[in-house]
Protein backbone atom coordinates (compact mmCIF):
# COMPACT_ATOMS: atom_id res chain seq x y z
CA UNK A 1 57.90 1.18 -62.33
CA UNK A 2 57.25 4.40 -60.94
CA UNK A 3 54.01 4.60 -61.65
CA UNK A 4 52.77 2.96 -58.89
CA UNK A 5 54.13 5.98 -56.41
CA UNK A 6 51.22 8.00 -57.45
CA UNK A 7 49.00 6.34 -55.04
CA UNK A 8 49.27 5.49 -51.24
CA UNK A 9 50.59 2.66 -49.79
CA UNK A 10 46.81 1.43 -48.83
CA UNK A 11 45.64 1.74 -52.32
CA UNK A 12 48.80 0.13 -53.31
CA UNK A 13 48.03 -2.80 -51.55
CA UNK A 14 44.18 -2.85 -52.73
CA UNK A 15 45.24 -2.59 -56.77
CA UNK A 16 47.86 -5.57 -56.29
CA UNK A 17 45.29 -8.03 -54.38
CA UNK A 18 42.62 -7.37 -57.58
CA UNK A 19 45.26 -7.69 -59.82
CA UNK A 20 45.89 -10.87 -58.22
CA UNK A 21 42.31 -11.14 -58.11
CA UNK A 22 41.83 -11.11 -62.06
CA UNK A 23 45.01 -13.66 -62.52
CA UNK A 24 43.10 -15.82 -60.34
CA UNK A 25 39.90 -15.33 -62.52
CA UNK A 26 38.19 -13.25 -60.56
CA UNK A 27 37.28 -9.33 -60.60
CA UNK A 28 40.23 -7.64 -61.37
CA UNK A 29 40.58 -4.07 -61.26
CA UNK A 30 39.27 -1.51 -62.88
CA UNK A 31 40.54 1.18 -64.80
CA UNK A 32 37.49 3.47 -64.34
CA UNK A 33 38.72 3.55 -60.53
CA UNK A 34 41.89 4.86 -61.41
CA UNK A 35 41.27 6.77 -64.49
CA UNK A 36 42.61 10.16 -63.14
CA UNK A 37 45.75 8.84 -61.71
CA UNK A 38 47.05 7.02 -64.54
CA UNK A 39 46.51 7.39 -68.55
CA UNK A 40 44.94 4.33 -70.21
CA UNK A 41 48.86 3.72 -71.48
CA UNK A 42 49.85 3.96 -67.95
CA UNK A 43 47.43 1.58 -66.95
CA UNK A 44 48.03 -0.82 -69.18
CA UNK A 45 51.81 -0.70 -68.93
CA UNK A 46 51.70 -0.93 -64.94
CA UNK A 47 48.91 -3.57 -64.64
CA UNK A 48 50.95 -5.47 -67.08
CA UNK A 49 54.17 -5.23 -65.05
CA UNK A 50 52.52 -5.78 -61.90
CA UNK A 51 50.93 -9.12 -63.76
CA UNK A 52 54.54 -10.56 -64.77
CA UNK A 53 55.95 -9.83 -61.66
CA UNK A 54 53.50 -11.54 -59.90
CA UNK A 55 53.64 -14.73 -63.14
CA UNK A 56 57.41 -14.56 -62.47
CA UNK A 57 58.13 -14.38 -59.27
CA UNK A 58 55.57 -17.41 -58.48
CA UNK A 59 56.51 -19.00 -61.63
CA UNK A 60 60.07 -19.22 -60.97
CA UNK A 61 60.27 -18.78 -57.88
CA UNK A 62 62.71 -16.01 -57.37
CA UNK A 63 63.70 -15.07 -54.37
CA UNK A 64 62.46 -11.53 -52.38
CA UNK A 65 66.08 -9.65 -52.95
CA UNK A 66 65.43 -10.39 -56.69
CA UNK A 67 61.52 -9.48 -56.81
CA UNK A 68 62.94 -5.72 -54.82
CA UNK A 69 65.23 -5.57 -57.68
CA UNK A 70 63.27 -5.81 -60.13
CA UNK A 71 60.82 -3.14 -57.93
CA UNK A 72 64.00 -0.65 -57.81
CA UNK A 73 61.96 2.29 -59.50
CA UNK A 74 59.24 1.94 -56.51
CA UNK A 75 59.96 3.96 -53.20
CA UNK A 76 61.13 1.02 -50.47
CA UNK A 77 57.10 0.72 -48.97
CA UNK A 78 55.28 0.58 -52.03
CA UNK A 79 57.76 -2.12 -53.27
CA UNK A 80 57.28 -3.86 -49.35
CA UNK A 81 53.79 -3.72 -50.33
CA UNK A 82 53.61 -5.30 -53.61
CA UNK A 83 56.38 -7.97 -52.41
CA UNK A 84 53.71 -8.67 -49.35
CA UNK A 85 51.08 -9.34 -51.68
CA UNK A 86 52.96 -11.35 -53.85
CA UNK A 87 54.27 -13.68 -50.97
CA UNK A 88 50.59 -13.70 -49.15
CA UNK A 89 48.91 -14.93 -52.25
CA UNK A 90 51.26 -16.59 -53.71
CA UNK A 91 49.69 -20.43 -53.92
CA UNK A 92 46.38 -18.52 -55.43
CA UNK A 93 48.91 -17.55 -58.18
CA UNK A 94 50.31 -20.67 -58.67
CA UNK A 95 47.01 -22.58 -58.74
CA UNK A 96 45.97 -19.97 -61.60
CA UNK A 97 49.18 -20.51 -63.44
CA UNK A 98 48.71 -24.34 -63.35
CA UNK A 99 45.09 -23.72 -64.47
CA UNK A 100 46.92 -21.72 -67.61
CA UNK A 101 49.67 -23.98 -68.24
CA UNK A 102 46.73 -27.32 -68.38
CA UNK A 103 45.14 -25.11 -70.76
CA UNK A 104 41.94 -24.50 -68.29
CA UNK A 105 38.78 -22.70 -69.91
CA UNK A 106 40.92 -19.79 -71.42
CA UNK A 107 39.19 -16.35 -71.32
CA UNK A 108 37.17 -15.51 -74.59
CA UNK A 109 35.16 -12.58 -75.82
CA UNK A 110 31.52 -13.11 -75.60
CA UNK A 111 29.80 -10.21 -76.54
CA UNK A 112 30.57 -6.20 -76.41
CA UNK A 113 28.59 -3.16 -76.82
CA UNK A 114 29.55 0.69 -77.11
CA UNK A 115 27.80 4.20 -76.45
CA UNK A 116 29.26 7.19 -77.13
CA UNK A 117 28.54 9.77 -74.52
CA UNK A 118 29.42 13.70 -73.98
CA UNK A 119 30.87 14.30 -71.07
CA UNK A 120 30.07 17.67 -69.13
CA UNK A 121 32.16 19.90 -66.83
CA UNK A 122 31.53 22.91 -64.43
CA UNK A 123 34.45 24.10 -64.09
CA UNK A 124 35.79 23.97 -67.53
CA UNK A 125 33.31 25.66 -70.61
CA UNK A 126 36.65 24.41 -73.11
CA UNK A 127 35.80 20.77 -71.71
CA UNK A 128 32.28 20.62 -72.89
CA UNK A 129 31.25 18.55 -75.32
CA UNK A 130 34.20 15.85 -74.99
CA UNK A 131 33.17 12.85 -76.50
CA UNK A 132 33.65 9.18 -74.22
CA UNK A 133 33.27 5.99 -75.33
CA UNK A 134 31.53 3.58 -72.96
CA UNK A 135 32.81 -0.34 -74.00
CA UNK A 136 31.39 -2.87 -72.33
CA UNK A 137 32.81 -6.39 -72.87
CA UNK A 138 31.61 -9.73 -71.57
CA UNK A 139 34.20 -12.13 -71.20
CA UNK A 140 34.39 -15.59 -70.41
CA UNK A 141 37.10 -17.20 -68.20
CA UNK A 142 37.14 -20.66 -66.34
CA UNK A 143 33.82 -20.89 -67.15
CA UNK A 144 32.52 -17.93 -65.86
CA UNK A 145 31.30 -14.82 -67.55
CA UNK A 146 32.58 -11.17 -66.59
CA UNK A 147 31.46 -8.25 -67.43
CA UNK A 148 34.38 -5.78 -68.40
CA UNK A 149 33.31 -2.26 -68.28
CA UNK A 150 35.90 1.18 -69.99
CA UNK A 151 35.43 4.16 -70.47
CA UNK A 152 37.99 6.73 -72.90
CA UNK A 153 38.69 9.82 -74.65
CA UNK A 154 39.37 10.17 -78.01
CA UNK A 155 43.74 9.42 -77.31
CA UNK A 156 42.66 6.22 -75.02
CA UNK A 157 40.96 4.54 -78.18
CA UNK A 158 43.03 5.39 -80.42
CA UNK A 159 46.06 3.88 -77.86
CA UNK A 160 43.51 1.26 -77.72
CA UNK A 161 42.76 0.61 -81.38
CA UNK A 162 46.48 0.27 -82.25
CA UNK A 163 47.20 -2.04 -79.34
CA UNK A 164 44.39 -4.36 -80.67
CA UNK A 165 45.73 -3.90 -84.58
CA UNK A 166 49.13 -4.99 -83.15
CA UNK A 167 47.83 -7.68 -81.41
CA UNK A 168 45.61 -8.82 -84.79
CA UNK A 169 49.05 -8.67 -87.06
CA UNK A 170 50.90 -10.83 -83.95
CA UNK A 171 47.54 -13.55 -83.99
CA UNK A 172 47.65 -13.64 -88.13
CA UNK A 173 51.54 -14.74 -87.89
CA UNK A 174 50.82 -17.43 -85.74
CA UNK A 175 48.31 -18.58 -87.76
């Protein structure tokens, strides 16, 4: 996951503790912070690796030479950093998971709202008049309500409306 080598070490080590953060309930990062490093399909896919790693290598406890395996794409101190993280915090994780496995207050939807805004450049006259969407989501996990804030361009909803249509067909099998 190479993805990750866009950012120093630092921030690095900041993204992985919210991450942890959000598997642990609480704020988890946001994607407004890091919307010019990574696309929202970039995003999604590292924050989702990042998340397994960190479910996998606390849920199954695998050792560190596997965990730098599986971190083989990173460059050696940005995989150091994430394997730090994962080792400091790694009885938060496994309280969350426990929480998840006893089937805990899972996270729900509560309410959303949208705007649609224009955003406006200086630099760029071909830029004006890009249209954003601003989706705010509340959402309710262990019993407590967070407020989930995005912002995309036209090719991050669209990414985003297929993901959730995928998602629906996956739900309405199970069913």
């Amino acid at each position: 996951m190479d993805l990750i080598n866009r950012i120093s070490e630092t921030e690095c080590c900041k993204l992985c503790h919210r991450l942890v953060d959000g598997l642990c309930g609480r704020e988890p990062p946001l994607r407004t912070d890091y919307c010019s490093t990574w696309s929202l399909e970039e995003w999604l896919q590292l924050t989702h690796f990042l998340s397994a790693l960190f479910h996998l290598g606390v849920g199954s406890n695998i050792s560190d030479e596997e965990v730098l395996a599986k971190l083989s794409d990173m460059n050696s101190s940005h995989a150091g950093v994430v394997l730090s993280v994962l080792r400091a915090r790694q009885g938060e994780i496994r309280h969350a998971l426990l929480d998840r496995t006893n089937n805990i207050s899972p996270a729900s939807l509560q309410d959303f709202d949208w705007q649609l805004k224009l955003a406006l450049s200086s630099d760029k006259i071909s830029s004006l008049n890009t249209p954003l969407l601003s989706l705010s989501l509340d959402v309710r996990a262990n019993g407590v309500l967070r407020p989930i804030a995005m912002e995309m361009n036209r090719e991050e909803l669209s990414s985003l409306i297929s993901s959730l249509e995928a998602a629906n067909k996956v739900v309405l099998q199970l069913k």
